[in-house]
PDB file of N, CA and C in Angstrom:
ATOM      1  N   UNK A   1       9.837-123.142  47.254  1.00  0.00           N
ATOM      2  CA  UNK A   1       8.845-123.320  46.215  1.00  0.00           C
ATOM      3  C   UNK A   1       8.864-124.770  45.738  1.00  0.00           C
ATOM      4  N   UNK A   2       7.795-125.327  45.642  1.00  0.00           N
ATOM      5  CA  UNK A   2       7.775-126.774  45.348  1.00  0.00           C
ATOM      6  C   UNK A   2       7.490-126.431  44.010  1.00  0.00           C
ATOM      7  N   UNK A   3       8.389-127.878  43.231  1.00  0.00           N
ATOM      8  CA  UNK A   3       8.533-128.301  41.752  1.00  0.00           C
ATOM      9  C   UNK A   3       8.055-129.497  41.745  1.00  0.00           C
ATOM     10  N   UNK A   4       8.240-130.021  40.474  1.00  0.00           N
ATOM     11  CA  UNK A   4       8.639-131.587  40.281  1.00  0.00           C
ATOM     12  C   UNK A   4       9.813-132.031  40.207  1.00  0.00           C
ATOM     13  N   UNK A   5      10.642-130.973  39.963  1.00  0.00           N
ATOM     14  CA  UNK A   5      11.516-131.402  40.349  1.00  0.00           C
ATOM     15  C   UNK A   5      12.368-131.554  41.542  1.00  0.00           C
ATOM     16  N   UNK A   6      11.954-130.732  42.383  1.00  0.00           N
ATOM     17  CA  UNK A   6      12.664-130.133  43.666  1.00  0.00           C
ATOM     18  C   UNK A   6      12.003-131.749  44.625  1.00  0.00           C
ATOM     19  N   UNK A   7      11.156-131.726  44.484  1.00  0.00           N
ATOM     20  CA  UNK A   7      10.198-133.054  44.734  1.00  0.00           C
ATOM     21  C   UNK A   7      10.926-134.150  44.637  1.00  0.00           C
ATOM     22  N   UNK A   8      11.077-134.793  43.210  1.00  0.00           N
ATOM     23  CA  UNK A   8      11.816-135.922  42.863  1.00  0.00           C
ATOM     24  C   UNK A   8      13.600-135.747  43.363  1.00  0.00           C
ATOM     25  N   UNK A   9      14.052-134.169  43.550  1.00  0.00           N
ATOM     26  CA  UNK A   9      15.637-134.280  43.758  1.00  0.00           C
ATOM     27  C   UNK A   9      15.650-134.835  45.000  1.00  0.00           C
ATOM     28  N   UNK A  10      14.438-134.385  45.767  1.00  0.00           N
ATOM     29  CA  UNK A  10      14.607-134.541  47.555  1.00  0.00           C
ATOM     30  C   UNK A  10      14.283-136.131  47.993  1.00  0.00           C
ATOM     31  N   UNK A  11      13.457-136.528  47.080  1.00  0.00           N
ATOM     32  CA  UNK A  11      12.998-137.743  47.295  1.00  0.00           C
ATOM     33  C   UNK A  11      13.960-139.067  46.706  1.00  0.00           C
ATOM     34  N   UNK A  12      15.225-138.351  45.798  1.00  0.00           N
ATOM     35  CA  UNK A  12      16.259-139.158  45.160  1.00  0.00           C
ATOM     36  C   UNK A  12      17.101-140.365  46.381  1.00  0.00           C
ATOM     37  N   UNK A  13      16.765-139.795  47.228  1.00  0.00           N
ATOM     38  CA  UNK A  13      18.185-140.158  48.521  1.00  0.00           C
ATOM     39  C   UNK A  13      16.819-140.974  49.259  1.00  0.00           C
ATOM     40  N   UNK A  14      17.772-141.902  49.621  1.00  0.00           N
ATOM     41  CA  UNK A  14      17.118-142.946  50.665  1.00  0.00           C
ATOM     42  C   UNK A  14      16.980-142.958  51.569  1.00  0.00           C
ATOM     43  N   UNK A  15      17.430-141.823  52.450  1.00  0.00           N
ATOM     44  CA  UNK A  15      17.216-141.687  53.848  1.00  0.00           C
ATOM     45  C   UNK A  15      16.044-140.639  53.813  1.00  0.00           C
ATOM     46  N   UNK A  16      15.923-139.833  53.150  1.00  0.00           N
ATOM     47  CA  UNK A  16      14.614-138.894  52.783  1.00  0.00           C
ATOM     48  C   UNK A  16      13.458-139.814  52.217  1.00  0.00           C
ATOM     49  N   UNK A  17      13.431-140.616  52.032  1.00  0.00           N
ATOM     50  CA  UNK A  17      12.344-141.299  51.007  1.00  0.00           C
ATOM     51  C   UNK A  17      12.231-141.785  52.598  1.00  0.00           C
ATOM     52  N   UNK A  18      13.166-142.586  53.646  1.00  0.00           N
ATOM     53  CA  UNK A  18      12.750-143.136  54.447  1.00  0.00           C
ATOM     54  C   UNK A  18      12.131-142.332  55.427  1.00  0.00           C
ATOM     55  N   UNK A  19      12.307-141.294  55.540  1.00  0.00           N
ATOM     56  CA  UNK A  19      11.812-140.163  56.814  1.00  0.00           C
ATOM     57  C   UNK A  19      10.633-140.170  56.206  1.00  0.00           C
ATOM     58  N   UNK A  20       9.923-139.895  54.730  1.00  0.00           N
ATOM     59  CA  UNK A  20       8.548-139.299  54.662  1.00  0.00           C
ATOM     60  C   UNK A  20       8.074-141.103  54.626  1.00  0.00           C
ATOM     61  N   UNK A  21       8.339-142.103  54.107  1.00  0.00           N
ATOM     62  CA  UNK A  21       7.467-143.250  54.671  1.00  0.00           C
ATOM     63  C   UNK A  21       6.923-143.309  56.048  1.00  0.00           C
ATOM     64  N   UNK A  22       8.094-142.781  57.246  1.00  0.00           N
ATOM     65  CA  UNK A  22       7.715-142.637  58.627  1.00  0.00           C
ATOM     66  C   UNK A  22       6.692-141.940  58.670  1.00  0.00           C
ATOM     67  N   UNK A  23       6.958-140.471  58.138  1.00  0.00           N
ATOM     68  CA  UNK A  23       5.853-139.362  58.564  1.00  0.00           C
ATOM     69  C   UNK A  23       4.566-139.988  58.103  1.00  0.00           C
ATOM     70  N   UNK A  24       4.529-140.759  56.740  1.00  0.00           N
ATOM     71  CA  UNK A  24       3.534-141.185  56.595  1.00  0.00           C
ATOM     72  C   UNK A  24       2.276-142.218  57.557  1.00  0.00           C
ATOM     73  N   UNK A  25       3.311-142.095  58.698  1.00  0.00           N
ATOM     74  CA  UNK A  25       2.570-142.955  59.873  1.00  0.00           C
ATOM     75  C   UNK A  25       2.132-142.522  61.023  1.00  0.00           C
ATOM     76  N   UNK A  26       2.277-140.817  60.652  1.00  0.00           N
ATOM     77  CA  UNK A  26       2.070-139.810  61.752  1.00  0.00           C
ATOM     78  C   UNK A  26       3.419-138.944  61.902  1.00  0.00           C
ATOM     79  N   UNK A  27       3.059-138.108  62.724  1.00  0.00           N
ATOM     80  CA  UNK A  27       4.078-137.224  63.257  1.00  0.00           C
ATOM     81  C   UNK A  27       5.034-137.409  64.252  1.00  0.00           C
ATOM     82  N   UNK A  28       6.289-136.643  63.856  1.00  0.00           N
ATOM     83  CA  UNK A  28       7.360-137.230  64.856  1.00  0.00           C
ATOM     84  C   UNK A  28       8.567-136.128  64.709  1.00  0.00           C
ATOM     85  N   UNK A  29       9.473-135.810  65.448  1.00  0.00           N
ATOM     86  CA  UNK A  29      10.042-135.399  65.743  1.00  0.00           C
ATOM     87  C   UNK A  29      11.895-135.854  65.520  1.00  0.00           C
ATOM     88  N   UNK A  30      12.700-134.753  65.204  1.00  0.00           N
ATOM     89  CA  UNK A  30      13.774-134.934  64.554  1.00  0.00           C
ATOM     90  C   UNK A  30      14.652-136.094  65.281  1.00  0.00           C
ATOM     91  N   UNK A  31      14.259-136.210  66.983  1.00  0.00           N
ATOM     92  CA  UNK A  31      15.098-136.910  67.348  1.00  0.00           C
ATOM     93  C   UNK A  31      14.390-139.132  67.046  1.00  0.00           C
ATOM     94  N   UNK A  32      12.925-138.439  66.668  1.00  0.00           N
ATOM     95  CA  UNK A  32      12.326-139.756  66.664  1.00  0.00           C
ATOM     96  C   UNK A  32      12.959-140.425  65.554  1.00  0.00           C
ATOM     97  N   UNK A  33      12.768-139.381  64.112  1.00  0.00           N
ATOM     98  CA  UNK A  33      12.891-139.514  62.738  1.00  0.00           C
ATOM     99  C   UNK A  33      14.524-139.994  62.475  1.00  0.00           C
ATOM    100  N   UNK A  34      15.326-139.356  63.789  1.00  0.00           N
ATOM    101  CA  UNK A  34      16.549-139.754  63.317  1.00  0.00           C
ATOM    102  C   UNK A  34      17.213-141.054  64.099  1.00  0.00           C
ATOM    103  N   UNK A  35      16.068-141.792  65.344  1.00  0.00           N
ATOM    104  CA  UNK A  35      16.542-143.177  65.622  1.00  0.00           C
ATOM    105  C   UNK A  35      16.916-144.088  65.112  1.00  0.00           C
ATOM    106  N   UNK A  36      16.177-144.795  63.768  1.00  0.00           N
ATOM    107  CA  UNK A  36      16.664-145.721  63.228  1.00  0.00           C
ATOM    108  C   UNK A  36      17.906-145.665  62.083  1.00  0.00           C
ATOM    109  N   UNK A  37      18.613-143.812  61.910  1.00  0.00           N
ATOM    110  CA  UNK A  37      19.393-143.832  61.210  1.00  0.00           C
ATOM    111  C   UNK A  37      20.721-143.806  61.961  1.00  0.00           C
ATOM    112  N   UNK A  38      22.046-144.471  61.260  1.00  0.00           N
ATOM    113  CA  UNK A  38      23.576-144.618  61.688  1.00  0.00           C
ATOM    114  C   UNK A  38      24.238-143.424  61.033  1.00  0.00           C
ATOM    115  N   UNK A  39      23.199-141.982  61.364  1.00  0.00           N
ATOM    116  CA  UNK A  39      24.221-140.911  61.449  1.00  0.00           C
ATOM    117  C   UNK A  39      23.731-139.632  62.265  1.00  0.00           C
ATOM    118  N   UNK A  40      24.436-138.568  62.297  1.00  0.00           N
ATOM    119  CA  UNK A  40      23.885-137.613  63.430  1.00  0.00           C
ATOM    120  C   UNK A  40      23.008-137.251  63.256  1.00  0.00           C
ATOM    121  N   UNK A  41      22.042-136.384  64.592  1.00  0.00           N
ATOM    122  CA  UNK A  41      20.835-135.754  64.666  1.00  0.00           C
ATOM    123  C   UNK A  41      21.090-134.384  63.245  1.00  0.00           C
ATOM    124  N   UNK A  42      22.116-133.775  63.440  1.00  0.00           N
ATOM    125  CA  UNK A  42      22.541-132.489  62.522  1.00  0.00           C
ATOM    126  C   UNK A  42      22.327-133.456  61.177  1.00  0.00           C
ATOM    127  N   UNK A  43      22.884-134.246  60.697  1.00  0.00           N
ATOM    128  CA  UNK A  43      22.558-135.024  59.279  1.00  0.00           C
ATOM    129  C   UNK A  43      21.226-135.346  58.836  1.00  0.00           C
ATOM    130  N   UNK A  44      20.279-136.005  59.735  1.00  0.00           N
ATOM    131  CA  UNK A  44      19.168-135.989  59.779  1.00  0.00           C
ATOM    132  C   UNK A  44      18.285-134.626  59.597  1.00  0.00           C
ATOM    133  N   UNK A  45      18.610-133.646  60.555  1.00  0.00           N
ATOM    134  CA  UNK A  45      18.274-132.152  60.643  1.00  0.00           C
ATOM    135  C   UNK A  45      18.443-131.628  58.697  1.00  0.00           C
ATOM    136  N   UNK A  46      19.730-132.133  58.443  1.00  0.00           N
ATOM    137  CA  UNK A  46      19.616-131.422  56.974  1.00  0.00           C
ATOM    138  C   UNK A  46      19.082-132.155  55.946  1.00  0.00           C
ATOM    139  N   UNK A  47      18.781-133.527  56.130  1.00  0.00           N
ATOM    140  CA  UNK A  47      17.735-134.234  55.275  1.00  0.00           C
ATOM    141  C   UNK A  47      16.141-133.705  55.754  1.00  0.00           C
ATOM    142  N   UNK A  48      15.992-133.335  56.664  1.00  0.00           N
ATOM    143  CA  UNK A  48      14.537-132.889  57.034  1.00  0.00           C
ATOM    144  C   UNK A  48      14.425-131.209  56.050  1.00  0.00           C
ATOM    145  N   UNK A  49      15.692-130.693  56.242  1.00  0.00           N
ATOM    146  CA  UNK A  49      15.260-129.163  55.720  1.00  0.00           C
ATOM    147  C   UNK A  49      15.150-129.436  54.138  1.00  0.00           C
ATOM    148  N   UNK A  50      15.703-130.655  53.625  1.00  0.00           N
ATOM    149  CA  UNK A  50      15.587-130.617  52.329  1.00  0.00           C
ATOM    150  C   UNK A  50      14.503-131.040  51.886  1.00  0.00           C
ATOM    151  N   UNK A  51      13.710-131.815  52.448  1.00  0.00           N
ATOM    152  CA  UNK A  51      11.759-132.224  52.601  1.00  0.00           C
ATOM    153  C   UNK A  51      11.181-130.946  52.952  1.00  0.00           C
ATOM    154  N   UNK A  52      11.568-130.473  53.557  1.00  0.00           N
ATOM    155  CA  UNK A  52      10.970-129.226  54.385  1.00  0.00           C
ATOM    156  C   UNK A  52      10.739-127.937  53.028  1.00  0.00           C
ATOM    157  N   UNK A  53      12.262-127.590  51.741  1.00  0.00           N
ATOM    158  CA  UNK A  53      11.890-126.783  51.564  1.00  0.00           C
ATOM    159  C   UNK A  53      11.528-127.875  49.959  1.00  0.00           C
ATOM    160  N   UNK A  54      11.142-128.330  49.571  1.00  0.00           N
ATOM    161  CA  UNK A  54      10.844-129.221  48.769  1.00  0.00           C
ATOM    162  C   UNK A  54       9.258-129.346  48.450  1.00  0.00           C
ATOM    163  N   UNK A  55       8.948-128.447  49.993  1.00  0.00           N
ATOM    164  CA  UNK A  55       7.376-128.698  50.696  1.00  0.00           C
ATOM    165  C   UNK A  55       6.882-129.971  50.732  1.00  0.00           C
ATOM    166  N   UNK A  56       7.566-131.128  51.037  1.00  0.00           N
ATOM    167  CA  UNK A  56       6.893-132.067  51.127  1.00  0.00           C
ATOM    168  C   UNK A  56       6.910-131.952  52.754  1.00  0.00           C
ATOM    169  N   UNK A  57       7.411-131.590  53.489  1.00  0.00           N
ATOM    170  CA  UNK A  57       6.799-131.534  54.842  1.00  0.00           C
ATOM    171  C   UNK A  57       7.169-130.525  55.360  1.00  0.00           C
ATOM    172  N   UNK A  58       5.855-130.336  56.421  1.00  0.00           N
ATOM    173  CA  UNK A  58       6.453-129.159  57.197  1.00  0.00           C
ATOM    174  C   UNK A  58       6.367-129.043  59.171  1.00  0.00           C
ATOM    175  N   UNK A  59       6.859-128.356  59.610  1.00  0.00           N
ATOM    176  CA  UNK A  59       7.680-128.520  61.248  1.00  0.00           C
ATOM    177  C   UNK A  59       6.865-127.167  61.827  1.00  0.00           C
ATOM    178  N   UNK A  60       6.213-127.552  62.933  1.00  0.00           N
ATOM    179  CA  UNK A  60       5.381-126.487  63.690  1.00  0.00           C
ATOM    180  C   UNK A  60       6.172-126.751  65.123  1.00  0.00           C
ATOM    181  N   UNK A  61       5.968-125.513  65.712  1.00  0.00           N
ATOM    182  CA  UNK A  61       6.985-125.088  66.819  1.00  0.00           C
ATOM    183  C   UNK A  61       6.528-125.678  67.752  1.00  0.00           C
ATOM    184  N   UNK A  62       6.260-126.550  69.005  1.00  0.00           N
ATOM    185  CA  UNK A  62       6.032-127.494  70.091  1.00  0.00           C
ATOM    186  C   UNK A  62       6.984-127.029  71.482  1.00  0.00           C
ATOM    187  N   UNK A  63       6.842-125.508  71.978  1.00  0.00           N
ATOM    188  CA  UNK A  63       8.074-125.429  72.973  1.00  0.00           C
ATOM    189  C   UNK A  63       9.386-125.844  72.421  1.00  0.00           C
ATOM    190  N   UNK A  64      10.390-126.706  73.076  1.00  0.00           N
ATOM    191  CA  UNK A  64      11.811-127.154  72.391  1.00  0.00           C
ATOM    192  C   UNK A  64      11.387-127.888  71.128  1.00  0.00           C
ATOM    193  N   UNK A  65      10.391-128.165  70.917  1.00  0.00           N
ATOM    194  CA  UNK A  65      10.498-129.425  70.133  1.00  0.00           C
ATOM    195  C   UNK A  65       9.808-129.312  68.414  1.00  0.00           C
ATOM    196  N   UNK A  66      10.480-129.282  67.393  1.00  0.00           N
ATOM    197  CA  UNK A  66       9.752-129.540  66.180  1.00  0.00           C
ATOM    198  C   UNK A  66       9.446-130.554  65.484  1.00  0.00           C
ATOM    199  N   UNK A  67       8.133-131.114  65.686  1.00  0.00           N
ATOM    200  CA  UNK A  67       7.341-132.047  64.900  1.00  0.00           C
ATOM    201  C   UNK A  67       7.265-131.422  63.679  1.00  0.00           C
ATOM    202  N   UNK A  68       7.727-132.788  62.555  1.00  0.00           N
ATOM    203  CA  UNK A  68       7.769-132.714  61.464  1.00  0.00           C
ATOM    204  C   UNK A  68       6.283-133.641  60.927  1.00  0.00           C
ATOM    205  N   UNK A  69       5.822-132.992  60.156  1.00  0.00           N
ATOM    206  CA  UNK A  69       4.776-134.391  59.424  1.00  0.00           C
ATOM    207  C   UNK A  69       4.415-133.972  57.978  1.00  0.00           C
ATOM    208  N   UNK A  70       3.714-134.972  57.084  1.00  0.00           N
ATOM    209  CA  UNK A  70       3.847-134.481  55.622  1.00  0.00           C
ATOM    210  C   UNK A  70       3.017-133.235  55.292  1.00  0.00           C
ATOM    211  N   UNK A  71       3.034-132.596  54.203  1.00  0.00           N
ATOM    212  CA  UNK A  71       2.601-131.246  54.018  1.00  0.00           C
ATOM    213  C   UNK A  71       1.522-131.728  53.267  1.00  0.00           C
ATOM    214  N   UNK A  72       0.198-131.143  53.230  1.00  0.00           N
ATOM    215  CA  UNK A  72      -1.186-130.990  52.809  1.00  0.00           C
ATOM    216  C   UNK A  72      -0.693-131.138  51.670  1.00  0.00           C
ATOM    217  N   UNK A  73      -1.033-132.008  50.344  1.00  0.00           N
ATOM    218  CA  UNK A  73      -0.839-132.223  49.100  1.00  0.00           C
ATOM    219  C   UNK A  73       0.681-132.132  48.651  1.00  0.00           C
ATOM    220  N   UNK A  74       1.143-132.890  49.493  1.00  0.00           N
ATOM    221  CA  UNK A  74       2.725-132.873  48.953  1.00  0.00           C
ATOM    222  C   UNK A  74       3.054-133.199  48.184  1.00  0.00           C
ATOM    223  N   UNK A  75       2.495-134.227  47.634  1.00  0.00           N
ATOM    224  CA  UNK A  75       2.706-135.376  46.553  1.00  0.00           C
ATOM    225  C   UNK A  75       1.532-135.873  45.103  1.00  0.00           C
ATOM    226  N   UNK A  76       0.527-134.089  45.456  1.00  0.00           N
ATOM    227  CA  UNK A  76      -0.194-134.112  44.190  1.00  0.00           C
ATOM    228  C   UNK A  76       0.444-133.546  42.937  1.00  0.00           C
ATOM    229  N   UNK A  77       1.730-133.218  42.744  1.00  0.00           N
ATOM    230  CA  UNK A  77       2.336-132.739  41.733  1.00  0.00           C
ATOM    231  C   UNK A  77       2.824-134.197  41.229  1.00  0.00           C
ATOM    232  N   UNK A  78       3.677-134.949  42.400  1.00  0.00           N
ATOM    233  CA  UNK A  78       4.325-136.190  41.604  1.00  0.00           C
ATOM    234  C   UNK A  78       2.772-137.248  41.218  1.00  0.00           C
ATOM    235  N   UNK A  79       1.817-137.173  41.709  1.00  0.00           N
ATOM    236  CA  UNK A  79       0.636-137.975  41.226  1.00  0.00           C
ATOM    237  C   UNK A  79       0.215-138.069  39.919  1.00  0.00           C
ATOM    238  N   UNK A  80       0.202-136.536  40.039  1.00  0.00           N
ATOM    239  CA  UNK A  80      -0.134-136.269  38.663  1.00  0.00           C
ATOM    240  C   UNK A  80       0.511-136.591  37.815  1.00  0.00           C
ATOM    241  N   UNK A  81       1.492-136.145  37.384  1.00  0.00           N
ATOM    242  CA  UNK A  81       2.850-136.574  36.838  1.00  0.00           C
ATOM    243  C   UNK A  81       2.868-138.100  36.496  1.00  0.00           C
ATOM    244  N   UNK A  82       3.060-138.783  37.466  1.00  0.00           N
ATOM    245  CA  UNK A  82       2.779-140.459  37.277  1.00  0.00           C
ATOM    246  C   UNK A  82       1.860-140.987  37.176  1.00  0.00           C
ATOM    247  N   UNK A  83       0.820-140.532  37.190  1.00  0.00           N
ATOM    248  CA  UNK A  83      -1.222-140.784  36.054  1.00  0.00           C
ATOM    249  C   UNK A  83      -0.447-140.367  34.593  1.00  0.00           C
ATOM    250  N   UNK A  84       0.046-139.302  34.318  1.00  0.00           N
ATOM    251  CA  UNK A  84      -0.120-138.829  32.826  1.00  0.00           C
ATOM    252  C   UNK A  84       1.521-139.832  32.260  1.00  0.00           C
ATOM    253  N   UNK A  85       2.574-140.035  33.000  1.00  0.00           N
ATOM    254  CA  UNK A  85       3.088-140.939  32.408  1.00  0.00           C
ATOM    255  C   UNK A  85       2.705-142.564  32.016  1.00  0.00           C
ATOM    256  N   UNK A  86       1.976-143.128  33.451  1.00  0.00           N
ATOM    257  CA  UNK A  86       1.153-143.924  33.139  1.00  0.00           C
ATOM    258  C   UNK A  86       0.443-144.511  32.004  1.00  0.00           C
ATOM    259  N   UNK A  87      -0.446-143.341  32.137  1.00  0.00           N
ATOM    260  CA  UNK A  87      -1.316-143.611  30.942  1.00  0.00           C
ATOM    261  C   UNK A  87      -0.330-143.437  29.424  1.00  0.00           C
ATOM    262  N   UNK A  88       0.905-142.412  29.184  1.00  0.00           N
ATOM    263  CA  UNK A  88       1.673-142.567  27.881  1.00  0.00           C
ATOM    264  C   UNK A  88       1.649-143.999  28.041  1.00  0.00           C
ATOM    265  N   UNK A  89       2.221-144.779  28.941  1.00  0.00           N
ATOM    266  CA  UNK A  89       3.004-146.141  29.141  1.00  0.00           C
ATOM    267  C   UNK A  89       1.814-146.965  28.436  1.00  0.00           C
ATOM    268  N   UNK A  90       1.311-146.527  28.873  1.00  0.00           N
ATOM    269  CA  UNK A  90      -0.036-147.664  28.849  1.00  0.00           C
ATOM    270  C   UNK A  90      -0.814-147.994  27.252  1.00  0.00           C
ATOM    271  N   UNK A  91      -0.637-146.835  26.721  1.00  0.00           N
ATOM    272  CA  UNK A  91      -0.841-146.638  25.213  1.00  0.00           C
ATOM    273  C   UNK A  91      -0.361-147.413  24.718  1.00  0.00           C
ATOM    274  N   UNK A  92       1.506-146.711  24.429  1.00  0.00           N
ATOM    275  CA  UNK A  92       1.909-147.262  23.760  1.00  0.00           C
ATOM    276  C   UNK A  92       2.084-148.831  23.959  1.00  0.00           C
ATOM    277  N   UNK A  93       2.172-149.505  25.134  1.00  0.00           N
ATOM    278  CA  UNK A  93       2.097-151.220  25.207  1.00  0.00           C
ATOM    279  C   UNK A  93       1.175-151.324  24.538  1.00  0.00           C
ATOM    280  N   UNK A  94      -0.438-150.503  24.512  1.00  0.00           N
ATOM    281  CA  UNK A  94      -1.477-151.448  23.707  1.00  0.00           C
ATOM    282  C   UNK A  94      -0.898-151.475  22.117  1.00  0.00           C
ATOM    283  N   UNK A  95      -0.521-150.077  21.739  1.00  0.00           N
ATOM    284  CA  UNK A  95      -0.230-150.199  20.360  1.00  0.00           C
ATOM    285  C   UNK A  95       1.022-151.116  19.930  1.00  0.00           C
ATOM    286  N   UNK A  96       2.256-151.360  20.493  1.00  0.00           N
ATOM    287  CA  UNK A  96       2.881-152.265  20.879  1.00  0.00           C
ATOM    288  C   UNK A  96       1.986-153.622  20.146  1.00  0.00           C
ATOM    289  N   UNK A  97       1.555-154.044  21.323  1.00  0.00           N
ATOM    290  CA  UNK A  97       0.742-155.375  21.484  1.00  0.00           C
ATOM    291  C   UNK A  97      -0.645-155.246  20.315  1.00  0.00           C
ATOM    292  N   UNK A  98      -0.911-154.132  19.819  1.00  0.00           N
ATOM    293  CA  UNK A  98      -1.882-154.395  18.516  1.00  0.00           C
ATOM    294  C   UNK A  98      -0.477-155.167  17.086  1.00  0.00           C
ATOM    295  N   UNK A  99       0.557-154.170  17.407  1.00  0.00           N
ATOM    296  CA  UNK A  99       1.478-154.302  16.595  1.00  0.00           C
ATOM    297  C   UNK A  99       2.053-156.319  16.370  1.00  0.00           C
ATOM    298  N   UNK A 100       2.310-156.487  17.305  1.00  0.00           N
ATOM    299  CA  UNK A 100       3.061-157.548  17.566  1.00  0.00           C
ATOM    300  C   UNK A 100       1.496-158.859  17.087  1.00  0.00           C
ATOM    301  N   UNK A 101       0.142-158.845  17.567  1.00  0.00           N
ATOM    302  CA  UNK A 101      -0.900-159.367  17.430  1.00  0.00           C
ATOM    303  C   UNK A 101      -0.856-159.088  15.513  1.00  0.00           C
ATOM    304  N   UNK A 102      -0.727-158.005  15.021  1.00  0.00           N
ATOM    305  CA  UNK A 102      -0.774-158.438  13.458  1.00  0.00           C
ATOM    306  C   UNK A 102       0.256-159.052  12.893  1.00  0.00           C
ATOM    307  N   UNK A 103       1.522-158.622  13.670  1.00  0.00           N
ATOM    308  CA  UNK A 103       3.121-159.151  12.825  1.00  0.00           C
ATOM    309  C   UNK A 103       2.064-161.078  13.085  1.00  0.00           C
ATOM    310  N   UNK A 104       2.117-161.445  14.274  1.00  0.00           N
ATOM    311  CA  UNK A 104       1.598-162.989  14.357  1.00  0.00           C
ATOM    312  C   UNK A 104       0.752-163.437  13.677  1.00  0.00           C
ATOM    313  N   UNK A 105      -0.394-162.461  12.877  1.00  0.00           N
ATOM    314  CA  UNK A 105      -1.364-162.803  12.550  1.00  0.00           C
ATOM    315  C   UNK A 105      -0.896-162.803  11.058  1.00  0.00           C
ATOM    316  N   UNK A 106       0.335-161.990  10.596  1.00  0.00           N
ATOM    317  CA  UNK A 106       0.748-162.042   9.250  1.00  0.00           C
ATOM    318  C   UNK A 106       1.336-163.390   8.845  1.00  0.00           C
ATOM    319  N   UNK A 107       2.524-163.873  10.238  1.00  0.00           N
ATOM    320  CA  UNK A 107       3.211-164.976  10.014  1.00  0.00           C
ATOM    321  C   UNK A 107       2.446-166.179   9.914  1.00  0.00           C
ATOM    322  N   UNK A 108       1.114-166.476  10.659  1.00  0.00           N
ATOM    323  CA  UNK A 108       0.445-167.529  11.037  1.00  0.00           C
ATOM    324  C   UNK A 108      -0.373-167.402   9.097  1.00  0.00           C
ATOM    325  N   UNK A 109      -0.455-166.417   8.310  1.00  0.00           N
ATOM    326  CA  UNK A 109      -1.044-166.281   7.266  1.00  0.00           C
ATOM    327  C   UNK A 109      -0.056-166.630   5.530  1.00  0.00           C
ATOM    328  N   UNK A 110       1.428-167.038   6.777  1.00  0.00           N
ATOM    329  CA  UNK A 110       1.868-167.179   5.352  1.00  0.00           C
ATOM    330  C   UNK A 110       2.533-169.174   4.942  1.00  0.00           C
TER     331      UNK A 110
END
């Protein structure tokens, strides 16, 4: 079951963040996904199942072979999420910066 959080736990680790940048370039396969890493195919295999049940990607059967690639809206939960923090962010700097524009406008008045 995909969360936001299950999302952000899977995406915490850097070798998972690096597998779905790949997928993001198409589809590929555990032994492709796990070339440029300095540890086993089985290590790789359990960073994929943790994308996998995270639903950010998912693996269709190919004879021996499972191609992994990203899952249909994987990443509209964290989107969302980071629009609506965004925009908090974004507020409060203006009110911030209204704030700081009168403190200057008080000092320049005295």
């Amino acid at each position: 079951m995909r969360t936001l959080d299950t999302s952000f736990a899977a995406l915490a680790d850097p070798t998972r963040r690096a597998i779905v940048a790949r997928l993001a370039a198409g589809e590929a396969t555990v032994m492709e996904l796990a070339a440029p890493f300095a540890m086993s195919q089985p290590a790789v295999s359990r960073h994929i199942k943790v994308l996998e049940e995270a639903g950010l990607i998912v693996r269709r059967v190919e004879g021996s072979k499972r191609p992994c690639r990203l899952a249909e809206g994987a990443a509209d939960d964290i989107w969302e999420w980071m629009t609506r923090f965004r925009e908090a962010l974004e507020t409060n700097y203006r009110r911030l910066d209204a704030l700081l524009a009168d403190m200057d406008h008080d000092e320049e008045g005295k």
